[in-house]
Protein backbone atom coordinates (compact mmCIF):
# COMPACT_ATOMS: atom_id res chain seq x y z
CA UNK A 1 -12.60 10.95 1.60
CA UNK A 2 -9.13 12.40 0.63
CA UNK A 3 -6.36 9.55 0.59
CA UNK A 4 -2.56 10.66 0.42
CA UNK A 5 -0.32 7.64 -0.11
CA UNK A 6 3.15 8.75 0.37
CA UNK A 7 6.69 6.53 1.57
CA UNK A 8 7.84 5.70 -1.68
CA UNK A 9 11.50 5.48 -2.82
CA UNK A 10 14.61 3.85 -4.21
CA UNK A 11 15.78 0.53 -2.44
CA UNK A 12 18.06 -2.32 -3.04
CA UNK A 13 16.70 -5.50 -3.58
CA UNK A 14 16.18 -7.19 -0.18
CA UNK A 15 15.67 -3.74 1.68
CA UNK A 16 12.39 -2.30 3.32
CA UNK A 17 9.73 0.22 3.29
CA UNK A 18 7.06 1.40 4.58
CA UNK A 19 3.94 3.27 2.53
CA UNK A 20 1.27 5.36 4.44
CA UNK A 21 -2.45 6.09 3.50
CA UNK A 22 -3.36 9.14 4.88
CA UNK A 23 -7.03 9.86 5.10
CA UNK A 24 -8.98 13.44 5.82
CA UNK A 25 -11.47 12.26 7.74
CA UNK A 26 -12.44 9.83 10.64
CA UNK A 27 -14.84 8.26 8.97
CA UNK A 28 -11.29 6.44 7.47
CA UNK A 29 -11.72 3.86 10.76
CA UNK A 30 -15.15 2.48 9.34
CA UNK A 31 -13.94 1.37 5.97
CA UNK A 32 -11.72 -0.96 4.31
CA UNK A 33 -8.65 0.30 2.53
CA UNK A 34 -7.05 -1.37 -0.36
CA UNK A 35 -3.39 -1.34 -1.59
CA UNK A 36 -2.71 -1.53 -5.59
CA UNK A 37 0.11 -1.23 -7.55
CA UNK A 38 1.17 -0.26 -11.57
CA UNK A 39 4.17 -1.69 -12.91
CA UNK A 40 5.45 -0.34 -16.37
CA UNK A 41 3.23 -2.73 -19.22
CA UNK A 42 1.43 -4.78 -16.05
CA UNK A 43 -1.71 -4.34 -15.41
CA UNK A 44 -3.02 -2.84 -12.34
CA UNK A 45 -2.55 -5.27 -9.22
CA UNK A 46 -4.51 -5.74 -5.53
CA UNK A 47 -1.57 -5.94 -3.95
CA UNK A 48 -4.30 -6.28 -0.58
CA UNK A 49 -6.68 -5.23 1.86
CA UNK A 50 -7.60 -4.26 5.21
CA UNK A 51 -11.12 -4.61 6.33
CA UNK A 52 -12.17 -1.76 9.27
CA UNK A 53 -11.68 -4.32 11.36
CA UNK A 54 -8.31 -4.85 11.11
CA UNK A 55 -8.27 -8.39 9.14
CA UNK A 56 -6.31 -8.20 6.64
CA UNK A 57 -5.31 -9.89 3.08
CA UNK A 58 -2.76 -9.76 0.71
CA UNK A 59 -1.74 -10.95 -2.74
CA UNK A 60 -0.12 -14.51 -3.39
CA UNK A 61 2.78 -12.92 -4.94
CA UNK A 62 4.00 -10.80 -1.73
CA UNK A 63 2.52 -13.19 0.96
CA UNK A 64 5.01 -13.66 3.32
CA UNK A 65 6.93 -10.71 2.57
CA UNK A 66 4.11 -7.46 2.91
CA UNK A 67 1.94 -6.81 5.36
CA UNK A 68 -1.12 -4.34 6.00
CA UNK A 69 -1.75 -2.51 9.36
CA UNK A 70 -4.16 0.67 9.90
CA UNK A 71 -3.78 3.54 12.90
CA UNK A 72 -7.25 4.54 13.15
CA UNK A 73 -6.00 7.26 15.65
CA UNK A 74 -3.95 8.68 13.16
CA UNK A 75 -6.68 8.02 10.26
CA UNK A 76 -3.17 6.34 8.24
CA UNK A 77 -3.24 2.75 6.62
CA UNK A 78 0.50 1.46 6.19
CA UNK A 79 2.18 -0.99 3.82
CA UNK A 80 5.00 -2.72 5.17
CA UNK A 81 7.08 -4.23 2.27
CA UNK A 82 10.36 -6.32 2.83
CA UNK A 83 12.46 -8.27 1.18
CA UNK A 84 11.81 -6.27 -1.82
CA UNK A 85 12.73 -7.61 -5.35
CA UNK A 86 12.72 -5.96 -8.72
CA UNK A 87 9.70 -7.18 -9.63
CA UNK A 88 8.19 -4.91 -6.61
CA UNK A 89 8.75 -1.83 -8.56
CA UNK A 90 5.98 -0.52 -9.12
CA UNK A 91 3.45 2.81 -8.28
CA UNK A 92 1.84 2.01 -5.26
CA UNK A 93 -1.77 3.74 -4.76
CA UNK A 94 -4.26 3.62 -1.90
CA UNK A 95 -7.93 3.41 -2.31
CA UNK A 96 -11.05 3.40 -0.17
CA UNK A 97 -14.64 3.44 -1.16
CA UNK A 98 -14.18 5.60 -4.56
CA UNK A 99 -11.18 7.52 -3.64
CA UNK A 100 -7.61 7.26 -4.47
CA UNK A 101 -4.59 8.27 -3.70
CA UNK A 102 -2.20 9.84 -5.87
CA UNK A 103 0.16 7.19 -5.90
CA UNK A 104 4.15 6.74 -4.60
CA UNK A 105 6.65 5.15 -6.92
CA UNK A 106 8.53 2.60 -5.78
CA UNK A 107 11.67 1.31 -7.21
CA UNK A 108 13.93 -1.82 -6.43
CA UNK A 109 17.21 -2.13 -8.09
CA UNK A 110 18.89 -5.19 -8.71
């Protein structure tokens, strides 16, 4: 499966958006899709998951602020992120079974 993660941008800290996971094929609403993300000298983080049933589960250090929802209609997984901080800045990638997205930077300013 093809994933295109796309969404990303410049924010100010405590500002909002919203990442999509865009999958080729239908076959998207059977499996679970996972969020990660690369900071600059971090390693590579879960941010979370969705399962293809919709439960979902995200890292301690954005619980509370990011949340995980799927469109199986539209074959897209989204990553709602707000109250960003700087520490948020980061490239965000999809992944699902042994696919992955190309990535979308995100970046917070102070």
């Amino acid at each position: 499966v093809q994933l295109q993660a796309s969404g990303g941008g410049l924010v100010q800290a405590g500002g909002s958006l919203r990442l999509s996971c865009a999958a080729s094929l239908t076959i998207f609403r059977f499996i679970d899709v996972h969020w990660y993300r690369k900071a600059p000298g971090r390693q590579r983080e879960l941010v979370g998951t969705i399962t293809n049933g919709g439960v979902t589960n995200v890292a301690d250090s954005v619980k509370g602020r990011f949340t995980i929802s799927r469109d199986n209609a539209k074959n897209t997984v989204y990553l709602q992120m707000n109250s960003l901080k700087p520490e948020d800045t980061a490239v965000y990638y999809c992944r699902s079974l042994d696919s992955w997205g190309q990535g979308t930077l995100v970046t917070v300013s102070s």
